[in-house]
N, C-alpha and C. Protein backbone atom coordinates (compact mmCIF):
# COMPACT_ATOMS: atom_id res chain seq x y z
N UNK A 1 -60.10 -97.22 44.15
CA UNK A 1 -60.62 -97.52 42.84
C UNK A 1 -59.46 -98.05 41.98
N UNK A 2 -59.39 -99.05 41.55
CA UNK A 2 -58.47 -99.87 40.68
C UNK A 2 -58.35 -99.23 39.16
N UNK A 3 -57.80 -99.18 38.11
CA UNK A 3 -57.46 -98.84 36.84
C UNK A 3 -58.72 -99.86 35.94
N UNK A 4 -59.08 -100.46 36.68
CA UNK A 4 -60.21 -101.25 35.58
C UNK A 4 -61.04 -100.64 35.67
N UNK A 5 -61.75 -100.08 37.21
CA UNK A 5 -62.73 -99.14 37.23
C UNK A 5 -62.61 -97.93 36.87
N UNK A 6 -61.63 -97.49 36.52
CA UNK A 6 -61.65 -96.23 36.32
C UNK A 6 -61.78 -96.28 34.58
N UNK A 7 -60.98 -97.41 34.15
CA UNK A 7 -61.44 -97.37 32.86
C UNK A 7 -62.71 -97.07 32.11
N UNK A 8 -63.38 -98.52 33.01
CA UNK A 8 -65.26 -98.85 32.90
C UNK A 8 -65.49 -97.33 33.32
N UNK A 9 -65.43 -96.57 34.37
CA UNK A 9 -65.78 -95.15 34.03
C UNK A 9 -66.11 -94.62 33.21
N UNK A 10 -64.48 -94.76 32.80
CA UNK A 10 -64.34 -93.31 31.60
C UNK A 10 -65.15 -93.87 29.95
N UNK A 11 -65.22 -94.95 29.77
CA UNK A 11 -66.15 -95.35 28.75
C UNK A 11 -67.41 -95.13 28.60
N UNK A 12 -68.13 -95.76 30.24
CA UNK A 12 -69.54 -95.07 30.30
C UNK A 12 -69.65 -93.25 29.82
N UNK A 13 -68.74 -92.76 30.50
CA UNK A 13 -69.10 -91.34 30.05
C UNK A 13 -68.94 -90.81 28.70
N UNK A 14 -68.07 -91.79 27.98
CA UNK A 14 -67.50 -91.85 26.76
C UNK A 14 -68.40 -91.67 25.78
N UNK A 15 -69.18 -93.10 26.22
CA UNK A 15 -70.23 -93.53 25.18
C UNK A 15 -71.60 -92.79 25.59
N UNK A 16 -71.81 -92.51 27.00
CA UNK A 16 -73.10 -91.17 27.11
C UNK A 16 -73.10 -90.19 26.05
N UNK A 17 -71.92 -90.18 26.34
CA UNK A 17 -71.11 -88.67 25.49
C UNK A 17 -72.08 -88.74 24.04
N UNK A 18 -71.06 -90.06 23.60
CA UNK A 18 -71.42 -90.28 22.00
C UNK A 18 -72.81 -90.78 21.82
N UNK A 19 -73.84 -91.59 22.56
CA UNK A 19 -75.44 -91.33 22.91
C UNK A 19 -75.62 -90.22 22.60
N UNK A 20 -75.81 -89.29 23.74
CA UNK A 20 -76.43 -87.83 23.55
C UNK A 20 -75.89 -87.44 21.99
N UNK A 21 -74.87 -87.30 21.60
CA UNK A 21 -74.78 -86.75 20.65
C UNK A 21 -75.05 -87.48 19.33
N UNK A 22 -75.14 -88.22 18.96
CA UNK A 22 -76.03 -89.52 18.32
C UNK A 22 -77.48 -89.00 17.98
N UNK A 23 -78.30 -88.83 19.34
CA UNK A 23 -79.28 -88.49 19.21
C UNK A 23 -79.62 -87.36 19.25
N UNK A 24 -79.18 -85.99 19.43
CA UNK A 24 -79.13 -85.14 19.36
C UNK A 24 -79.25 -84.26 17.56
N UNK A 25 -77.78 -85.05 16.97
CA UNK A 25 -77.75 -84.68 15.56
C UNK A 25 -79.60 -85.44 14.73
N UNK A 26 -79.80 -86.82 15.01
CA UNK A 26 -80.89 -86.97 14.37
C UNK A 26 -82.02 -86.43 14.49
N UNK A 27 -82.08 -85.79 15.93
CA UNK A 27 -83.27 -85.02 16.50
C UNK A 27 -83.34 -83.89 15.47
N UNK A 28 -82.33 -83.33 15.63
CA UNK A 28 -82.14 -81.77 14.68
C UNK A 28 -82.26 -81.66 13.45
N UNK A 29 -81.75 -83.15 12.52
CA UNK A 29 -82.13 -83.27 11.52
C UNK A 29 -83.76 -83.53 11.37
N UNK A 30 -84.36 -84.18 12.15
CA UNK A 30 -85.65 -84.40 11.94
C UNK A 30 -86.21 -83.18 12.25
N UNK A 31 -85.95 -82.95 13.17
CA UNK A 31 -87.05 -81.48 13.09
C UNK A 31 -86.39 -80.24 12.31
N UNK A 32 -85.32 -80.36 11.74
CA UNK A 32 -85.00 -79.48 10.41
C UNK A 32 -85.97 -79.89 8.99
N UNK A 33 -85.42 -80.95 8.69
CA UNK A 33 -86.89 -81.84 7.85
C UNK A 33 -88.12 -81.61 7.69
N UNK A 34 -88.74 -82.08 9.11
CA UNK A 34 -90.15 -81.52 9.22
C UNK A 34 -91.08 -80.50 9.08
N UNK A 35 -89.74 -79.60 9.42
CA UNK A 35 -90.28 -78.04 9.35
C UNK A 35 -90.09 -77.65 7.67
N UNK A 36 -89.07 -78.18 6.91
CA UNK A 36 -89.14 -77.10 5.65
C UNK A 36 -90.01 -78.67 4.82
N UNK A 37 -90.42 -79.62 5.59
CA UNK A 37 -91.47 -80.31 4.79
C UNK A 37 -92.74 -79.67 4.56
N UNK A 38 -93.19 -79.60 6.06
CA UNK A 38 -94.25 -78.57 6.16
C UNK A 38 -94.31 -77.27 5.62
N UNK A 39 -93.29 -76.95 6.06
CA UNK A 39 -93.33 -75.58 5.16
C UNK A 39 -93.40 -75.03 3.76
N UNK A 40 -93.06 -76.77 2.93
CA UNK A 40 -92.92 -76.69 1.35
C UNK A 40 -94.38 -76.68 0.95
N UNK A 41 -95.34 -76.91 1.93
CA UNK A 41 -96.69 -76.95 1.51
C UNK A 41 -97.32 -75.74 1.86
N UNK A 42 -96.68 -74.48 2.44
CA UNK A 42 -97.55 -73.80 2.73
C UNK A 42 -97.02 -72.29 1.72
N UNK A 43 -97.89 -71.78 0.59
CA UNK A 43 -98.17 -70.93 0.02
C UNK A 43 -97.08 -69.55 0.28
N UNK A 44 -97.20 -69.30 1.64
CA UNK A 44 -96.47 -68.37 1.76
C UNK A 44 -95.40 -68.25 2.06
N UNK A 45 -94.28 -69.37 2.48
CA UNK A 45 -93.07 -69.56 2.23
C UNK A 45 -92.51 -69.61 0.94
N UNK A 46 -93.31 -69.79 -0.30
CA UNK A 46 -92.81 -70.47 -1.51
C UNK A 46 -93.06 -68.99 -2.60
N UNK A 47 -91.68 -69.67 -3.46
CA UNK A 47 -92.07 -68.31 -4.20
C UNK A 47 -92.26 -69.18 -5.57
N UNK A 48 -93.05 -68.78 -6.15
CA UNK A 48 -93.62 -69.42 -7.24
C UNK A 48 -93.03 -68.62 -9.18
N UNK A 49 -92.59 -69.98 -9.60
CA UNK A 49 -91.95 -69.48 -10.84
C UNK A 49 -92.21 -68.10 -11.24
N UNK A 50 -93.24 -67.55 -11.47
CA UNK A 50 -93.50 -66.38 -11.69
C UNK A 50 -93.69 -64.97 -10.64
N UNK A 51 -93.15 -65.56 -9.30
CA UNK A 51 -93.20 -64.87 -8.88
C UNK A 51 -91.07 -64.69 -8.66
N UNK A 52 -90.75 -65.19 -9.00
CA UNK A 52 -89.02 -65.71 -8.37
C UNK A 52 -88.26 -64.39 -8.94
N UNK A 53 -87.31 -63.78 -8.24
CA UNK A 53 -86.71 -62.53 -9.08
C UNK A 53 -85.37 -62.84 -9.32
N UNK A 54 -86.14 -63.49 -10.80
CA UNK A 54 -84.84 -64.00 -11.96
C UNK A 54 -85.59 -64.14 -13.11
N UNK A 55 -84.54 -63.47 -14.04
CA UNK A 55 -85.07 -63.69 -15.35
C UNK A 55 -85.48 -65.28 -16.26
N UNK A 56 -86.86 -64.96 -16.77
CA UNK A 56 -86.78 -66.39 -17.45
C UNK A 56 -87.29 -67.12 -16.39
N UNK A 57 -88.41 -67.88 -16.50
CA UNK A 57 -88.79 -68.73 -15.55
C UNK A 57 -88.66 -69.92 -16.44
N UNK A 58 -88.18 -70.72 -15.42
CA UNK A 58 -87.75 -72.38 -15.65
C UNK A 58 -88.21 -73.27 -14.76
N UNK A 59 -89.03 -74.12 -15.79
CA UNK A 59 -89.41 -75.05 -14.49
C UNK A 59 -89.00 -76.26 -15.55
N UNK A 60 -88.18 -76.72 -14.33
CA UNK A 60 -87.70 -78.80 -14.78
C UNK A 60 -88.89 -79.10 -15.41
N UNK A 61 -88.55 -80.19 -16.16
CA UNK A 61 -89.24 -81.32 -16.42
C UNK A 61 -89.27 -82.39 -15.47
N UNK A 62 -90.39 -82.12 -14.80
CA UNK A 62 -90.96 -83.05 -13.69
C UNK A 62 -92.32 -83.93 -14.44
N UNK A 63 -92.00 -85.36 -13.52
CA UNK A 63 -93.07 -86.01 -13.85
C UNK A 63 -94.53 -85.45 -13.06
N UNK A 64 -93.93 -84.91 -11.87
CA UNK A 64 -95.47 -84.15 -11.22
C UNK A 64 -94.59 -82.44 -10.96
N UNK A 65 -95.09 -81.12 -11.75
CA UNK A 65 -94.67 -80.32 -11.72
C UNK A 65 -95.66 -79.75 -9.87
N UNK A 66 -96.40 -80.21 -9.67
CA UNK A 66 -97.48 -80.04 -8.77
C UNK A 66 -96.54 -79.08 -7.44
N UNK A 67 -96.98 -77.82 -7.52
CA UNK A 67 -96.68 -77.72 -5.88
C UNK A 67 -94.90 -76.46 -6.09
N UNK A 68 -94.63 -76.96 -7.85
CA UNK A 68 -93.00 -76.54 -7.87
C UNK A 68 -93.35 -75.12 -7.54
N UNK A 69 -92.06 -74.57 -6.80
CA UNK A 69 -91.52 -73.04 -6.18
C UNK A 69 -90.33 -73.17 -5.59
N UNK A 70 -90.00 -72.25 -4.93
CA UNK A 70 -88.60 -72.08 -4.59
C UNK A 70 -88.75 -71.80 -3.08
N UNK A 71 -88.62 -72.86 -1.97
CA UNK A 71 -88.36 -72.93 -0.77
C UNK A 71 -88.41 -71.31 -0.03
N UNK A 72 -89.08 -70.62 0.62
CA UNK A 72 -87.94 -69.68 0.78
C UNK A 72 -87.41 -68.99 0.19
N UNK A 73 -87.65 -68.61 -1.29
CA UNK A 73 -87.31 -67.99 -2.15
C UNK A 73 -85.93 -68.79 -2.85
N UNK A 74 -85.52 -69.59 -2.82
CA UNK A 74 -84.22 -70.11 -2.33
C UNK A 74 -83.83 -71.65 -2.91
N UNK A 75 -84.61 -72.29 -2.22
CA UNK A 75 -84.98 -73.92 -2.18
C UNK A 75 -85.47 -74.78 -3.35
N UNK A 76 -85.49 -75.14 -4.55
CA UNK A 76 -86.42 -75.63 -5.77
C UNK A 76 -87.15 -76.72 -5.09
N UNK A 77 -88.21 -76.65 -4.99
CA UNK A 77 -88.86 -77.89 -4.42
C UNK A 77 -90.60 -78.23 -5.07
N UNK A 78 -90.88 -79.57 -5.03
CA UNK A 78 -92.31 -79.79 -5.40
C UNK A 78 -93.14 -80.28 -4.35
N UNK A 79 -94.33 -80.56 -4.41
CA UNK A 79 -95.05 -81.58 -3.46
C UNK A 79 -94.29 -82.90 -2.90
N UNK A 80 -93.90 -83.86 -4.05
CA UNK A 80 -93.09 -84.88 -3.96
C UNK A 80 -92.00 -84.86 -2.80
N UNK A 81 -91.05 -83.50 -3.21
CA UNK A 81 -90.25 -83.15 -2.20
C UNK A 81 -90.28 -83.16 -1.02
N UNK A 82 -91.27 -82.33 -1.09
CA UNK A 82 -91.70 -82.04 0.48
C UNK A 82 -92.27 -82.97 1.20
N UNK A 83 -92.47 -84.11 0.47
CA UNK A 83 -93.51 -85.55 1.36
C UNK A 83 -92.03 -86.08 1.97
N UNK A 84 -91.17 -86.52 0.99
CA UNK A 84 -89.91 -87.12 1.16
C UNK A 84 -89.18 -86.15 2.84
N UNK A 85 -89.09 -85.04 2.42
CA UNK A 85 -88.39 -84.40 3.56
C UNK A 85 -89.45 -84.37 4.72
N UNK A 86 -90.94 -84.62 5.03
CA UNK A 86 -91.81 -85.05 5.86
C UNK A 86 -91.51 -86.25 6.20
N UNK A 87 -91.36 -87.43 5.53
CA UNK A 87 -91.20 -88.70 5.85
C UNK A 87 -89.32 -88.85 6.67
N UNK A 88 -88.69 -87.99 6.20
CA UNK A 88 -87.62 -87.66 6.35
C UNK A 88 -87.08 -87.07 7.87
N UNK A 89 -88.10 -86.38 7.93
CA UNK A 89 -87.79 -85.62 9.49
C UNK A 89 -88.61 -86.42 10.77
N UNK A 90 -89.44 -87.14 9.77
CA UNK A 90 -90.14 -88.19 11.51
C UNK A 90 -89.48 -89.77 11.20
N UNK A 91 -88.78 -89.96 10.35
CA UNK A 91 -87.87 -90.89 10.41
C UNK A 91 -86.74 -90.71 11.75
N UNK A 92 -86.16 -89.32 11.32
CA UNK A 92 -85.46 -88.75 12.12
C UNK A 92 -85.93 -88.37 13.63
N UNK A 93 -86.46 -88.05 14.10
CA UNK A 93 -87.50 -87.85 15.41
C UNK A 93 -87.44 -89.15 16.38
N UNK A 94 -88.21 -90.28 15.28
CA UNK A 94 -87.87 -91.27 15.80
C UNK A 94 -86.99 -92.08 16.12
N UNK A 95 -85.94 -92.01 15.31
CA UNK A 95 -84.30 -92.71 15.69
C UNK A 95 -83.58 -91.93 16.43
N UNK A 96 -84.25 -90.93 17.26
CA UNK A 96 -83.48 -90.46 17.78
C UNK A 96 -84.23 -90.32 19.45
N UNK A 97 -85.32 -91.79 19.52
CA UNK A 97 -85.45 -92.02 20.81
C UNK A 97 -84.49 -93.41 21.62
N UNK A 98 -83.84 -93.72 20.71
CA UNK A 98 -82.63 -94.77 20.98
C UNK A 98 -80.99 -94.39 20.36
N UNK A 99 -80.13 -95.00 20.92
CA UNK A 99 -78.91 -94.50 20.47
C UNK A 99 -78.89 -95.64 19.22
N UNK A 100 -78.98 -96.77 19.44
CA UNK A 100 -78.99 -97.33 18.06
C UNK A 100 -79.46 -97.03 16.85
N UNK A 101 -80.94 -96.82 16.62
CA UNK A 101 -81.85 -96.12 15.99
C UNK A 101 -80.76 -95.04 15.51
N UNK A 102 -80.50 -93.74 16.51
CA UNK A 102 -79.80 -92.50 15.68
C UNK A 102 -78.36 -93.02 14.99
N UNK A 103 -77.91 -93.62 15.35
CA UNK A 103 -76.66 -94.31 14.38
C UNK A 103 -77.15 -94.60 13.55
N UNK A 104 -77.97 -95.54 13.10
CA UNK A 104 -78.33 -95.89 12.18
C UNK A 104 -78.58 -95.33 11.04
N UNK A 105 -79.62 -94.15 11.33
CA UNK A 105 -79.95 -92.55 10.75
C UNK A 105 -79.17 -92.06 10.11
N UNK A 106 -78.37 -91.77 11.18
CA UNK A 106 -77.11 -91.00 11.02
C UNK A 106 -76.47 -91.34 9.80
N UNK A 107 -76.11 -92.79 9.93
CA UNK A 107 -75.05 -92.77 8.89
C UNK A 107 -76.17 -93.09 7.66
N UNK A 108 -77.03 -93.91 8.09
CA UNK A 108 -78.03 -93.53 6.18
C UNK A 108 -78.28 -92.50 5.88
N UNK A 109 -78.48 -91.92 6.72
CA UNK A 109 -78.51 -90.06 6.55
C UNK A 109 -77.53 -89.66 5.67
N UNK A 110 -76.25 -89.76 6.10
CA UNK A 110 -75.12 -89.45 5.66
C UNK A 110 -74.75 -89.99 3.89
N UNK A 111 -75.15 -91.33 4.05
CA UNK A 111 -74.53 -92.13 2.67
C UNK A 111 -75.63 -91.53 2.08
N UNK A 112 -77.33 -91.42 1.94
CA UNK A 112 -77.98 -90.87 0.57
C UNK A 112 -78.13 -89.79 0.73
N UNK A 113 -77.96 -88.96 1.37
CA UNK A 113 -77.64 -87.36 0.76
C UNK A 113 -76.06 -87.32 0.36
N UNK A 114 -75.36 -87.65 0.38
CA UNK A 114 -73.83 -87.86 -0.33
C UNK A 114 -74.36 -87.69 -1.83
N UNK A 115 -75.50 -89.34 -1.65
CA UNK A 115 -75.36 -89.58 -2.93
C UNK A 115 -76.45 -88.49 -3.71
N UNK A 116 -77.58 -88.12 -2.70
CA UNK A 116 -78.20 -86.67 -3.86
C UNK A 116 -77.53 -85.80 -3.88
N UNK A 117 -76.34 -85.29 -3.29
CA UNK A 117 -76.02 -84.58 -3.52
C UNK A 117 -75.01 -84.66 -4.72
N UNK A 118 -74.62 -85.80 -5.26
CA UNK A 118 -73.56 -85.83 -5.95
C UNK A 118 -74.85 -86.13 -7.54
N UNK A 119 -75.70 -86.86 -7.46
CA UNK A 119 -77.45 -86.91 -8.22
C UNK A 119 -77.72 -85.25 -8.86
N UNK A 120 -77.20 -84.18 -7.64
CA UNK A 120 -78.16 -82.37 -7.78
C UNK A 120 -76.69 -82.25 -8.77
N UNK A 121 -75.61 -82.63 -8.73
CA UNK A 121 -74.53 -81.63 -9.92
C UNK A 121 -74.27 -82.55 -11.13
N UNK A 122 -75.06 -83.03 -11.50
CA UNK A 122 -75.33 -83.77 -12.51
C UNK A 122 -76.24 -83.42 -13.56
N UNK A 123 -76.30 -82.61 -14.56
CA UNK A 123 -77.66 -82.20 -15.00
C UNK A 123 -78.54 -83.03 -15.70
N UNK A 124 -77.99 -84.44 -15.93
CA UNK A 124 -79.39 -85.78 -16.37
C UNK A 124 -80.00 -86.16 -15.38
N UNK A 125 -79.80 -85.69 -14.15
CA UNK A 125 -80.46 -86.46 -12.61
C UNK A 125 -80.19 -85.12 -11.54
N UNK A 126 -80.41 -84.45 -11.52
CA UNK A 126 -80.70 -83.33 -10.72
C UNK A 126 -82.14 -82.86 -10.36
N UNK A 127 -82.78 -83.54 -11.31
CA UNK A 127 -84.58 -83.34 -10.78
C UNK A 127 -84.50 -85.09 -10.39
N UNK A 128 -84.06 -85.82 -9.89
CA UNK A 128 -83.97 -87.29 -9.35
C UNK A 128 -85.10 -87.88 -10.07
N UNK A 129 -84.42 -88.26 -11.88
CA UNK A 129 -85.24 -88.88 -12.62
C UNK A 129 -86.48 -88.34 -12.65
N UNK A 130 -87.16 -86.86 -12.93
CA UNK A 130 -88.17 -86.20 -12.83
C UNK A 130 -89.26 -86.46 -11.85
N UNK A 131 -88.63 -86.82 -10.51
CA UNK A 131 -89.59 -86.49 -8.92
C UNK A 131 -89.59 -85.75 -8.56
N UNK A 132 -88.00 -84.95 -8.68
CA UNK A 132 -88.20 -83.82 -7.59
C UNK A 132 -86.66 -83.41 -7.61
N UNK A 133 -86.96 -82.14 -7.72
CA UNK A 133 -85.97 -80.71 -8.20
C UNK A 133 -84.53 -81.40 -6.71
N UNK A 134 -83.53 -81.62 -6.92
CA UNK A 134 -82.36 -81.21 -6.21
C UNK A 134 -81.28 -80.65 -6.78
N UNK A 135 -81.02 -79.59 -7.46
CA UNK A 135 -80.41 -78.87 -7.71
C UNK A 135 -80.35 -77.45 -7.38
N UNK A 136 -79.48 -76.60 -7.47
CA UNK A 136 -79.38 -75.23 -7.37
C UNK A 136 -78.66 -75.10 -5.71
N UNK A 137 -79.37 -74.74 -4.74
CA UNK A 137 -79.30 -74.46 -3.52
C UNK A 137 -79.63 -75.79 -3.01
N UNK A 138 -79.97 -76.44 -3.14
CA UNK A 138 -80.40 -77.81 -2.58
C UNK A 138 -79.25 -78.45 -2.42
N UNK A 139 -78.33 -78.77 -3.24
CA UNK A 139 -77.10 -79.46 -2.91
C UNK A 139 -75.89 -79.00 -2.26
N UNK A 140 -75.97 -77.61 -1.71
CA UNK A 140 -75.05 -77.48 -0.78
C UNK A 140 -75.84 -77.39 0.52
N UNK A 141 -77.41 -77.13 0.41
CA UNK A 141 -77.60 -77.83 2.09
C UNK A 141 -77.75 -79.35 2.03
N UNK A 142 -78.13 -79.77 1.08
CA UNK A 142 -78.17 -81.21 1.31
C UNK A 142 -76.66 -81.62 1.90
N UNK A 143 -75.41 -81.06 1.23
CA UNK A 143 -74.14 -81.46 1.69
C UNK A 143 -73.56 -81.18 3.12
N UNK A 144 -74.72 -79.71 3.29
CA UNK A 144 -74.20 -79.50 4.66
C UNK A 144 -74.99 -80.54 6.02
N UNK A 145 -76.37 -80.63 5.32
CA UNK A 145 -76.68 -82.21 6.10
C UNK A 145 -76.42 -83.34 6.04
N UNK A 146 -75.77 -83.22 5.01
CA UNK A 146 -75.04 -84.98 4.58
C UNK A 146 -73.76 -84.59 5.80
N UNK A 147 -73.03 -83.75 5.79
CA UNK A 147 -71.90 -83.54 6.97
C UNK A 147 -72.03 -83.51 8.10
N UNK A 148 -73.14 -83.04 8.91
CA UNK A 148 -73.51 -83.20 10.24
C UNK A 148 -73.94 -84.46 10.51
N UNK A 149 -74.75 -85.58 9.74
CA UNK A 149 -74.56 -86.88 9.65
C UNK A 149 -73.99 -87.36 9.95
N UNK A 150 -72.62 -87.47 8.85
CA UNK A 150 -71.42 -87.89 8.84
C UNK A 150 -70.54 -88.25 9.85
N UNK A 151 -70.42 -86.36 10.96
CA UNK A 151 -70.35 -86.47 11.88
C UNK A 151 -70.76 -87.39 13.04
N UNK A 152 -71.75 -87.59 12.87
CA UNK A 152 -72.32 -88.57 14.41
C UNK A 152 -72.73 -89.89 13.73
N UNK A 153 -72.67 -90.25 12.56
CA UNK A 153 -72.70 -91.46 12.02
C UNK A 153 -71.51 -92.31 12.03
N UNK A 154 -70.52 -91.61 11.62
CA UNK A 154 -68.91 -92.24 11.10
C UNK A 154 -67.69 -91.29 12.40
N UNK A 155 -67.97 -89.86 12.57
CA UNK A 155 -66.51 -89.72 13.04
C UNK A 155 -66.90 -89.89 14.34
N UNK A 156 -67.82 -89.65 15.33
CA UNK A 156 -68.00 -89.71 16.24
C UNK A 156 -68.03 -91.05 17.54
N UNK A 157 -68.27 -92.10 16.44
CA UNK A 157 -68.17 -93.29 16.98
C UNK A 157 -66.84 -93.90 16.96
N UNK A 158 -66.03 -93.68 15.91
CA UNK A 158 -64.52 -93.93 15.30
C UNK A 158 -63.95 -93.34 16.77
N UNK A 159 -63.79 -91.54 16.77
CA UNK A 159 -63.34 -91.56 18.17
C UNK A 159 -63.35 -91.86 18.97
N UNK A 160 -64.76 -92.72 19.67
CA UNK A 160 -64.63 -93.28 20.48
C UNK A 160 -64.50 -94.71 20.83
N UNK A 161 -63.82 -95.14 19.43
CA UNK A 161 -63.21 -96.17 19.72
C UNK A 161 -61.62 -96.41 19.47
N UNK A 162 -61.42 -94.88 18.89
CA UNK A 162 -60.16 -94.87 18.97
C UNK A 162 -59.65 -95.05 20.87
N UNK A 163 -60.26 -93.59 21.58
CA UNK A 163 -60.12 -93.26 22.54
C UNK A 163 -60.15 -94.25 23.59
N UNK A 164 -60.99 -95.45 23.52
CA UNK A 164 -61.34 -96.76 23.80
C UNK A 164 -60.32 -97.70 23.83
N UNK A 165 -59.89 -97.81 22.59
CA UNK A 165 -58.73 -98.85 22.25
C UNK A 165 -59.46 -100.02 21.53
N UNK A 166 -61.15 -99.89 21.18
CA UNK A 166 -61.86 -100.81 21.22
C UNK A 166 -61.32 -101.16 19.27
C-alpha cells in the first residue's frame, strides 16, 4: 500500500467520522425540538401563570398570549413557540438524512440561536418582538443548543480539514 493510499484511507474514515457526527448532532437536535414542541402543547407538562411557584404572576406582552406557561415548570413558552420548535425539530430530522443537509442545519442552527439567544438578554426583544417568550431559562438552553451546533457545524469540519491539510 503506497502513502497515497493510505492517505485516501485515512480521509475516508475521517470524513465518515465527521458524516456520522454531522448527522447525529442534527438528529438529536430534532428530536430534542420535537419533543418539547409537542410537549408545549400538552396541558400537563406546562405550568400555567397561576399555577407557577413564584410570586406575582407575569405574563409578557405577547401579541398571541395563547397557550403561555412555563415548559416544565421551567421553560416560558406559548403556542407560537412551540410551532417554531415543531417546525424546528423536523427541519432537523430531516437534514440529518444527508451529511450535507446536517451541515447545513448545523451551522444555521448554530448562527440563529446565537442570535436568540443574544434577542432573550435583551429586555426590548426577549419575547422576539411579542411572538414568543425567550427569556429566563430559555437562553441558556437555547445557548447550550446553539453550542452543540456549533460543534458539528464549524469545529468539527475545521478539524477535519485541519487534520487533512485540506
Amino acid at each position: 500500500m503506497n502513502s497515497l493510499q493510505i492517505m485516501q484511507d485515512k480521509f475516508q474514515l475521517s470524513f465518515k467520522n465527521l458524516a456520522d457526527t454531522e448527522r447525529l448532532i442534527a438528529l438529536a437536535l430534532g428530536v430534542i425540538f420535537l419533543t418539547i414542541g409537542i410537549a408545549g402543547f400538552i396541558p400537563q407538562f406546562m405550568a400555567f401563570p397561576g399555577d407557577a411557584p413564584v410570586t406575582g404572576v407575569y405574563i409578557p406582552r405577547l401579541s398571541s398570549s395563547d397557550g403561555y406557561g412555563h415548559l416544565f415548570g421551567l421553560f416560558p413558552t406559548n403556542y407560537v413557540h412551540n410551532a417554531v420548535h415543531i417546525v424546528v425539530g423536523l427541519l432537523g430530522i430531516a437534514a440529518a438524512t444527508s451529511f450535507s443537509g446536517s451541515l447545513v442545519y448545523n451551522q444555521g442552527f448554530a448562527i440563529m440561536y446565537v442570535a436568540i439567544v443574544l434577542l432573550g438578554l435583551i429586555p426590548a426583544t426577549n419575547t422576539m418582538f411579542g411572538l414568543m417568550p425567550i427569556y429566563g431559562n430559555n437562553v441558556w438552553f437555547n445557548a447550550l443548543t446553539a453550542a452543540l451546533a456549533a460543534y458539528g457545524g464549524f469545529v468539527k469540519p475545521a478539524e477535519l480539514a485541519k487534520a487533512t491539510g485540506a
